[in-house]
PDB file of N, CA and C in Angstrom:
ATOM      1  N   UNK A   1      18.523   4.269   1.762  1.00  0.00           N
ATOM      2  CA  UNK A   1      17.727   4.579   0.598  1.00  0.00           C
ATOM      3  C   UNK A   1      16.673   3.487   0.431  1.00  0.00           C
ATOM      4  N   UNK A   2      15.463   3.953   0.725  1.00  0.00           N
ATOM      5  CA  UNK A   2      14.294   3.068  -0.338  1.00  0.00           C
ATOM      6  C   UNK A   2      13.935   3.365  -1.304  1.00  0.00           C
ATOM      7  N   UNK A   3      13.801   2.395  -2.187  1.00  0.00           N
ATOM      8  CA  UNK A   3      13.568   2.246  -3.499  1.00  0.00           C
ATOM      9  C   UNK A   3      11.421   1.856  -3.091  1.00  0.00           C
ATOM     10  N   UNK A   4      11.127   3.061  -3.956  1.00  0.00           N
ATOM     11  CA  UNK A   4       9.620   2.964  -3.828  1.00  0.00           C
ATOM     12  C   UNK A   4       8.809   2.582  -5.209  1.00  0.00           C
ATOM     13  N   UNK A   5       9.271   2.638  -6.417  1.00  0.00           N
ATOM     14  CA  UNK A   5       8.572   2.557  -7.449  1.00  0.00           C
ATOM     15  C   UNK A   5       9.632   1.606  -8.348  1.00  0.00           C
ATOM     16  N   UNK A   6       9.888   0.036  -8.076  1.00  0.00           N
ATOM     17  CA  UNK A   6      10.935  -0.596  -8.734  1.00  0.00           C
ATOM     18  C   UNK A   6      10.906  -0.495 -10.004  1.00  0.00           C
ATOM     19  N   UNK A   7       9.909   0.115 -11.029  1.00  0.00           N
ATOM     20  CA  UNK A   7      10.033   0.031 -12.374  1.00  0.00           C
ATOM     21  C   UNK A   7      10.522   1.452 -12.525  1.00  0.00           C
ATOM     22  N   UNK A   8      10.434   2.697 -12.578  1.00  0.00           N
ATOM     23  CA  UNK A   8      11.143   3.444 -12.688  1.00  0.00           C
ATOM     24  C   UNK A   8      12.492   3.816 -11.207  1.00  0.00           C
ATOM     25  N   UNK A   9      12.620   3.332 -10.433  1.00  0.00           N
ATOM     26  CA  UNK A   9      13.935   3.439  -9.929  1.00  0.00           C
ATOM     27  C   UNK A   9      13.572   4.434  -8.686  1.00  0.00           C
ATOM     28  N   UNK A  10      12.495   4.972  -8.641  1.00  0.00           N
ATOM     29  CA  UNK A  10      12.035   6.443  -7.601  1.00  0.00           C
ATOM     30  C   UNK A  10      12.735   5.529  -6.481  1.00  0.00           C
ATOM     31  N   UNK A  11      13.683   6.271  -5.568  1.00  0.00           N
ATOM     32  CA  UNK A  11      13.490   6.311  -3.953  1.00  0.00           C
ATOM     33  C   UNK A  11      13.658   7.327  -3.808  1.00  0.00           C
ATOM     34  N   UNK A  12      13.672   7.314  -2.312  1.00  0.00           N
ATOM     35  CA  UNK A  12      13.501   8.540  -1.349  1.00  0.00           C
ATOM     36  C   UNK A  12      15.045   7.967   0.203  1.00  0.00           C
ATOM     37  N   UNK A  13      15.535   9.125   0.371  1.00  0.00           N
ATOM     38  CA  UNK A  13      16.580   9.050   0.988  1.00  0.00           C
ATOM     39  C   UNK A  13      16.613  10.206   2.417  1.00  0.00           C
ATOM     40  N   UNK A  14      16.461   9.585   3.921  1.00  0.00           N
ATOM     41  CA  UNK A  14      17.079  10.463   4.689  1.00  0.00           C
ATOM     42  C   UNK A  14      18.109  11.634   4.691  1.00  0.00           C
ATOM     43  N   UNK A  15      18.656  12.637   3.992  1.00  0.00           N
ATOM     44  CA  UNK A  15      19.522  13.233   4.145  1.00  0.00           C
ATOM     45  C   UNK A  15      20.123  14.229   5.248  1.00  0.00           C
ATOM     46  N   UNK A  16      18.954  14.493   6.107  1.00  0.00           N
ATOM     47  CA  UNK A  16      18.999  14.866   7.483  1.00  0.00           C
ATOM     48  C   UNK A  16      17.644  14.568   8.425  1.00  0.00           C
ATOM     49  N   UNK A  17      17.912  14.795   9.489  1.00  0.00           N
ATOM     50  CA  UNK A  17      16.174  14.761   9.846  1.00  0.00           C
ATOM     51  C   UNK A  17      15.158  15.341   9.953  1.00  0.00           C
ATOM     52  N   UNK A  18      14.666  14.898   9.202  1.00  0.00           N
ATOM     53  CA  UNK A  18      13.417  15.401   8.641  1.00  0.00           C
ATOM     54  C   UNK A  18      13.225  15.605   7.537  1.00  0.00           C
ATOM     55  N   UNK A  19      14.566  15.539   6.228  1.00  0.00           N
ATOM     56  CA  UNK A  19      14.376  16.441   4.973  1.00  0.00           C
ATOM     57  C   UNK A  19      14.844  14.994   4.594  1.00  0.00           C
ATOM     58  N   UNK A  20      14.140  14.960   3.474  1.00  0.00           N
ATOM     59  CA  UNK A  20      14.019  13.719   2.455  1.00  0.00           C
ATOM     60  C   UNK A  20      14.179  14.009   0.807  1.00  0.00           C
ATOM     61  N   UNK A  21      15.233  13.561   0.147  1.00  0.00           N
ATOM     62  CA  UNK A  21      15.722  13.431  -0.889  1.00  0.00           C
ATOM     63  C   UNK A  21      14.896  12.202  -1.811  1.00  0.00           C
ATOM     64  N   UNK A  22      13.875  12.855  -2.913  1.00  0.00           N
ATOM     65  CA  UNK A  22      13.065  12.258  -3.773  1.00  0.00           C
ATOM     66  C   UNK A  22      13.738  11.855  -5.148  1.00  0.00           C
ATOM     67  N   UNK A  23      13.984  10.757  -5.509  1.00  0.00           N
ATOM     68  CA  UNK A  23      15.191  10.769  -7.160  1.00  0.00           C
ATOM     69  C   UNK A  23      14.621   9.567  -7.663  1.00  0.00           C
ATOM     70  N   UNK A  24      13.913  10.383  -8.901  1.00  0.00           N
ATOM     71  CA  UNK A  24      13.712   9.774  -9.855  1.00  0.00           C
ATOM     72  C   UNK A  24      14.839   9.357 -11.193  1.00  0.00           C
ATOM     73  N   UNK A  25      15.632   8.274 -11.281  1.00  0.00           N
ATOM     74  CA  UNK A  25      16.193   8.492 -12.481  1.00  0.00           C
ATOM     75  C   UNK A  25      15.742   8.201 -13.989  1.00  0.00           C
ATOM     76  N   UNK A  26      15.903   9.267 -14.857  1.00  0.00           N
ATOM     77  CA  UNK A  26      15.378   8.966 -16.580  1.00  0.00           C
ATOM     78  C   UNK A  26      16.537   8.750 -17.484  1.00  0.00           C
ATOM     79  N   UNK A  27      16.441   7.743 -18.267  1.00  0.00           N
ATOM     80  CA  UNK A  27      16.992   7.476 -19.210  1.00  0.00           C
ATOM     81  C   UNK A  27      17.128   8.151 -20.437  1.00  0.00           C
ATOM     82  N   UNK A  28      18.409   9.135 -20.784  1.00  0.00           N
ATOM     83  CA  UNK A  28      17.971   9.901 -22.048  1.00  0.00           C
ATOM     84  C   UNK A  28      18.477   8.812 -23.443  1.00  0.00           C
ATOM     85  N   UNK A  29      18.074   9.878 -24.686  1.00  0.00           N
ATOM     86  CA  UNK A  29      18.311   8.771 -25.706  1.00  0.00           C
ATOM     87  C   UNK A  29      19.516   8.793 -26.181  1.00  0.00           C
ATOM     88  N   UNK A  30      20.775   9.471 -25.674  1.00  0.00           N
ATOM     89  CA  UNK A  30      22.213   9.091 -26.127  1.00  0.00           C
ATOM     90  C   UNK A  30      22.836   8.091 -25.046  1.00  0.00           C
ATOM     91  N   UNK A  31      21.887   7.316 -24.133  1.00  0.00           N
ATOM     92  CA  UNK A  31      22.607   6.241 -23.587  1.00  0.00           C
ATOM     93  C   UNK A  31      22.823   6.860 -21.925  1.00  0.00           C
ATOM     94  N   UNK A  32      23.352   8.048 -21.602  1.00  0.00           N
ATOM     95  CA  UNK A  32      23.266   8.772 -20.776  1.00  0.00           C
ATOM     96  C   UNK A  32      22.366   8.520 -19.744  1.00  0.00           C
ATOM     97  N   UNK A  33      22.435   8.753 -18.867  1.00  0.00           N
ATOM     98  CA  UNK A  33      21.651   8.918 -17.389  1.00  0.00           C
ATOM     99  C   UNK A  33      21.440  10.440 -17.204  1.00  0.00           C
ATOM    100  N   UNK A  34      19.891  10.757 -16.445  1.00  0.00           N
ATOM    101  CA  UNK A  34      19.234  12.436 -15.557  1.00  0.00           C
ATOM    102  C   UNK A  34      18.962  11.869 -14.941  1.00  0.00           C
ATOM    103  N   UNK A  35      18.682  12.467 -13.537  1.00  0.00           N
ATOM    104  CA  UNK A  35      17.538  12.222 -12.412  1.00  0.00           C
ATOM    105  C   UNK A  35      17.164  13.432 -12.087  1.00  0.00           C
ATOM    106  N   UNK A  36      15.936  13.623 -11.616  1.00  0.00           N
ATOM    107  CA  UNK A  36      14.987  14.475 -11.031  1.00  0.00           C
ATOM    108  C   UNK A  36      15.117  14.363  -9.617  1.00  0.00           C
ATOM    109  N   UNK A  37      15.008  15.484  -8.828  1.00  0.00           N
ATOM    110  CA  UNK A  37      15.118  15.436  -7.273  1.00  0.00           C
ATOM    111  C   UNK A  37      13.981  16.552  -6.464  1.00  0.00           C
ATOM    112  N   UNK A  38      13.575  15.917  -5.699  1.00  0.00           N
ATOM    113  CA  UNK A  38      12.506  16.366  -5.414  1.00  0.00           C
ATOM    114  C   UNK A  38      12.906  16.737  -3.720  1.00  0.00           C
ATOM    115  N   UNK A  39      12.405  17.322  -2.854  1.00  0.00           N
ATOM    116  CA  UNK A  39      12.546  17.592  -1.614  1.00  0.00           C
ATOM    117  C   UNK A  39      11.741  17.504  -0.816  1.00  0.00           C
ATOM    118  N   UNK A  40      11.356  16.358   0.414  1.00  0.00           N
ATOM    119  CA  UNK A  40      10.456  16.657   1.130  1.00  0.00           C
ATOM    120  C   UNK A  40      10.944  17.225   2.899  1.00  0.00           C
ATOM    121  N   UNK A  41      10.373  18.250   3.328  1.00  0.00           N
ATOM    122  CA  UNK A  41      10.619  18.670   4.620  1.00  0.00           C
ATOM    123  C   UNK A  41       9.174  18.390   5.611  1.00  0.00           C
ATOM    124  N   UNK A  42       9.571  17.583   6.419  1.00  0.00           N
ATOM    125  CA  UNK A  42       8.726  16.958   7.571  1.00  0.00           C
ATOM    126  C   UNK A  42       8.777  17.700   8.690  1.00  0.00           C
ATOM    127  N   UNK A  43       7.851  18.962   8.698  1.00  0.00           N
ATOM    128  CA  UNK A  43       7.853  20.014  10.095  1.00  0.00           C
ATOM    129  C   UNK A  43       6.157  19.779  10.358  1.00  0.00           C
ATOM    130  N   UNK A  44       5.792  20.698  11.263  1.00  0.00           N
ATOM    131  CA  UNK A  44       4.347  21.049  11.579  1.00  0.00           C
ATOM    132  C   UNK A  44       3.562  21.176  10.102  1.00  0.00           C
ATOM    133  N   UNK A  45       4.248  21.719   9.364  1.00  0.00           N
ATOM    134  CA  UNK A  45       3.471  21.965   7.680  1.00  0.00           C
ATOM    135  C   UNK A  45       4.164  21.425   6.884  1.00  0.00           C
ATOM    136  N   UNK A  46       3.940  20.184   6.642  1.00  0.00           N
ATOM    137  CA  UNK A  46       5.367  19.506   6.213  1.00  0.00           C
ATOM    138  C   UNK A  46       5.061  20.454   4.245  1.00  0.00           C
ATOM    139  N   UNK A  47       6.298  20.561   3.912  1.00  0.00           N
ATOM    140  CA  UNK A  47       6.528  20.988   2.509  1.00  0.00           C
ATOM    141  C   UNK A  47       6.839  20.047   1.547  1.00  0.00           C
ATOM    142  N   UNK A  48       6.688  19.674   0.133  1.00  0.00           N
ATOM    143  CA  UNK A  48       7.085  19.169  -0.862  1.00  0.00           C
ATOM    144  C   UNK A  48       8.296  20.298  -1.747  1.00  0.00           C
ATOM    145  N   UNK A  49       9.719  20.302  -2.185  1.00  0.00           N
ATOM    146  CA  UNK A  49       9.802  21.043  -3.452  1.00  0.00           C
ATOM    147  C   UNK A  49       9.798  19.937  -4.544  1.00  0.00           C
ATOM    148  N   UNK A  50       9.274  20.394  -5.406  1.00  0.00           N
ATOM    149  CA  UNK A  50       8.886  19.724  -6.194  1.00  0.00           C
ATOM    150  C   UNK A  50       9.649  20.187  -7.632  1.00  0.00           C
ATOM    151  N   UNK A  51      10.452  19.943  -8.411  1.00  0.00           N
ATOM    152  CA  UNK A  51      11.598  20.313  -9.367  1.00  0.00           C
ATOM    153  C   UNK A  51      11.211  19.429 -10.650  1.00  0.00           C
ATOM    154  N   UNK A  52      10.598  18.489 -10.471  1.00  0.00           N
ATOM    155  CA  UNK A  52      10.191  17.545 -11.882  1.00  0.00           C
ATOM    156  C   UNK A  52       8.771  18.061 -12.475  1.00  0.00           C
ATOM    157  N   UNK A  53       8.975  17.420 -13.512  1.00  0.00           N
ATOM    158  CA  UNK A  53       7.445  17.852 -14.754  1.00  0.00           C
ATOM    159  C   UNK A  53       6.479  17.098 -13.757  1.00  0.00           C
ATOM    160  N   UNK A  54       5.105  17.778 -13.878  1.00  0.00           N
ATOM    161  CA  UNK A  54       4.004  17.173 -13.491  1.00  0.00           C
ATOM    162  C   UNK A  54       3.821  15.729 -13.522  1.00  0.00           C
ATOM    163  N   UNK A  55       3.923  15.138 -14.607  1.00  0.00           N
ATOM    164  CA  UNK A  55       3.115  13.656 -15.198  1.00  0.00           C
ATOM    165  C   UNK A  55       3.814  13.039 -14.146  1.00  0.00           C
ATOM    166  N   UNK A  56       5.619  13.120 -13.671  1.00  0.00           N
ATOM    167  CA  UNK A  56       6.450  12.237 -12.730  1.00  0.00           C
ATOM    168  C   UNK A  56       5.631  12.432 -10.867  1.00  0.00           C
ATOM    169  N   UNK A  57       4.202  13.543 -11.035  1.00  0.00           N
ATOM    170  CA  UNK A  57       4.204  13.355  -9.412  1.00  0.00           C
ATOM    171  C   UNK A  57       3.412  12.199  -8.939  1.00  0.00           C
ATOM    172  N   UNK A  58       2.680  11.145  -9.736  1.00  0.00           N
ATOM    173  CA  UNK A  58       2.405   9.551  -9.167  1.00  0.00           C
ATOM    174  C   UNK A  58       3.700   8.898  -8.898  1.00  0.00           C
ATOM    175  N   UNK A  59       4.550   9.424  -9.015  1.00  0.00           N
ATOM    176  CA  UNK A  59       5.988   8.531  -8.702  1.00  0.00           C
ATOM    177  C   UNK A  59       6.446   8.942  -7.549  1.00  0.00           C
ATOM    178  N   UNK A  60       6.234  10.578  -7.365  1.00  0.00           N
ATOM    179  CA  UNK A  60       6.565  11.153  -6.116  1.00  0.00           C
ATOM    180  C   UNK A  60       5.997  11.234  -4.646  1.00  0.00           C
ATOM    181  N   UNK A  61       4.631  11.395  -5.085  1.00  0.00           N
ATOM    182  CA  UNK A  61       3.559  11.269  -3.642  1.00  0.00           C
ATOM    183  C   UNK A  61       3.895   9.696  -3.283  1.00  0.00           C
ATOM    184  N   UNK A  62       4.218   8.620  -4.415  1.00  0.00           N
ATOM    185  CA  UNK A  62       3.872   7.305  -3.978  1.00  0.00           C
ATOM    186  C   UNK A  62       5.325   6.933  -3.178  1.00  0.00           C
ATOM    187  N   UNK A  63       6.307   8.152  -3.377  1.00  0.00           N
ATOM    188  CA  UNK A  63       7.553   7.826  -2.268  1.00  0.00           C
ATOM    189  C   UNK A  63       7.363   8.904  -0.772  1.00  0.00           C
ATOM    190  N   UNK A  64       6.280  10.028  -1.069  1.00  0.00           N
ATOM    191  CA  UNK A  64       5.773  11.137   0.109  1.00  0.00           C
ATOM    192  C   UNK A  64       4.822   9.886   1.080  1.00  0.00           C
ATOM    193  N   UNK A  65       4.490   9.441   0.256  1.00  0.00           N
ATOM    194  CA  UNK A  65       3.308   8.110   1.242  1.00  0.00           C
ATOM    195  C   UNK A  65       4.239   7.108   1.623  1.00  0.00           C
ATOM    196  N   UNK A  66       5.761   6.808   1.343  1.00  0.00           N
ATOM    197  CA  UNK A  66       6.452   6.339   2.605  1.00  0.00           C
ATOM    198  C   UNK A  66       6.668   6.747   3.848  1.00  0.00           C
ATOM    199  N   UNK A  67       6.993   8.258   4.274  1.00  0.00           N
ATOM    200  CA  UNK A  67       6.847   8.915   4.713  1.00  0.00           C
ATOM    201  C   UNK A  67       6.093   9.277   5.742  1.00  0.00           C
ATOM    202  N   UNK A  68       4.943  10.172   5.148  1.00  0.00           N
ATOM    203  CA  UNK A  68       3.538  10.569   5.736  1.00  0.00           C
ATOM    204  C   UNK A  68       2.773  10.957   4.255  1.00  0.00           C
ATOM    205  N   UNK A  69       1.283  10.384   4.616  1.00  0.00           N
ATOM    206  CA  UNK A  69       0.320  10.673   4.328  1.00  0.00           C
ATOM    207  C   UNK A  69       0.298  11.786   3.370  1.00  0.00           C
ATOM    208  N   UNK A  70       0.456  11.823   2.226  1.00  0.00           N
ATOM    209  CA  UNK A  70       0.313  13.067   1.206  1.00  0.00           C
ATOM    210  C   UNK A  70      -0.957  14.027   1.313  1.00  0.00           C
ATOM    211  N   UNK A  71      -1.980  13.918   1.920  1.00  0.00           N
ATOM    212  CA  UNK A  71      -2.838  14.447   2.231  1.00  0.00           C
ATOM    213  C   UNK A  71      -2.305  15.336   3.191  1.00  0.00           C
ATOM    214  N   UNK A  72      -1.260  15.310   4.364  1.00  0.00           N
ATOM    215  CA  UNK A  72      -0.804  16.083   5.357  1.00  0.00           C
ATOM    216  C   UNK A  72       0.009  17.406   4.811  1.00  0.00           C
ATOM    217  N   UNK A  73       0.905  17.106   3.342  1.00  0.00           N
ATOM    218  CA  UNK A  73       1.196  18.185   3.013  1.00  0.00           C
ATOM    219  C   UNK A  73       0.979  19.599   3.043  1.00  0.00           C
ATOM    220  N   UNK A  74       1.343  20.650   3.075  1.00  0.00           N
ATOM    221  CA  UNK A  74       0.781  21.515   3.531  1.00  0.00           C
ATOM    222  C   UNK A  74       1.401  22.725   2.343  1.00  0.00           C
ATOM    223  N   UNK A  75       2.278  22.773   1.629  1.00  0.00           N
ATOM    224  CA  UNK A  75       3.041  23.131   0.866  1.00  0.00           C
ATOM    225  C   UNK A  75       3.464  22.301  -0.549  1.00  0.00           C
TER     226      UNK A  75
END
């Protein structure tokens, strides 16, 4: 696991090859822990799924740009 964004906690995790596990964790206000998980697949067209609110995707491309090049996305 790398940890890509140390103030909110974002890494990104090998889970097979090629498919990459994106987790953002948020702090709710009863003390509790969420995380957001995002999916990246690294083929010829590589894909993003993307499962979190908009505003969290500077957290996400900036763990897709560990990776490859967010511009390569294709999906």
């Amino acid at each position: 696991m790398t940890i890509t964004n140390n103030q909110s906690g974002t890494n990104i995790y090998e889970v097979s090859d090629g498919i990459y596990r994106i987790n953002t964790p948020v702090a709710s206000p009863d003390g509790g822990g969420f995380s957001f998980n995002q999916y990246l697949i690294v083929d010829d067209e590589p894909l993003l799924f993307h499962t979190g609110p908009r505003k969290m995707f500077p957290l996400v491309s900036e763990a897709v740009a560990n990776v490859l090049p967010v511009e390569r996305l294709r999906y």
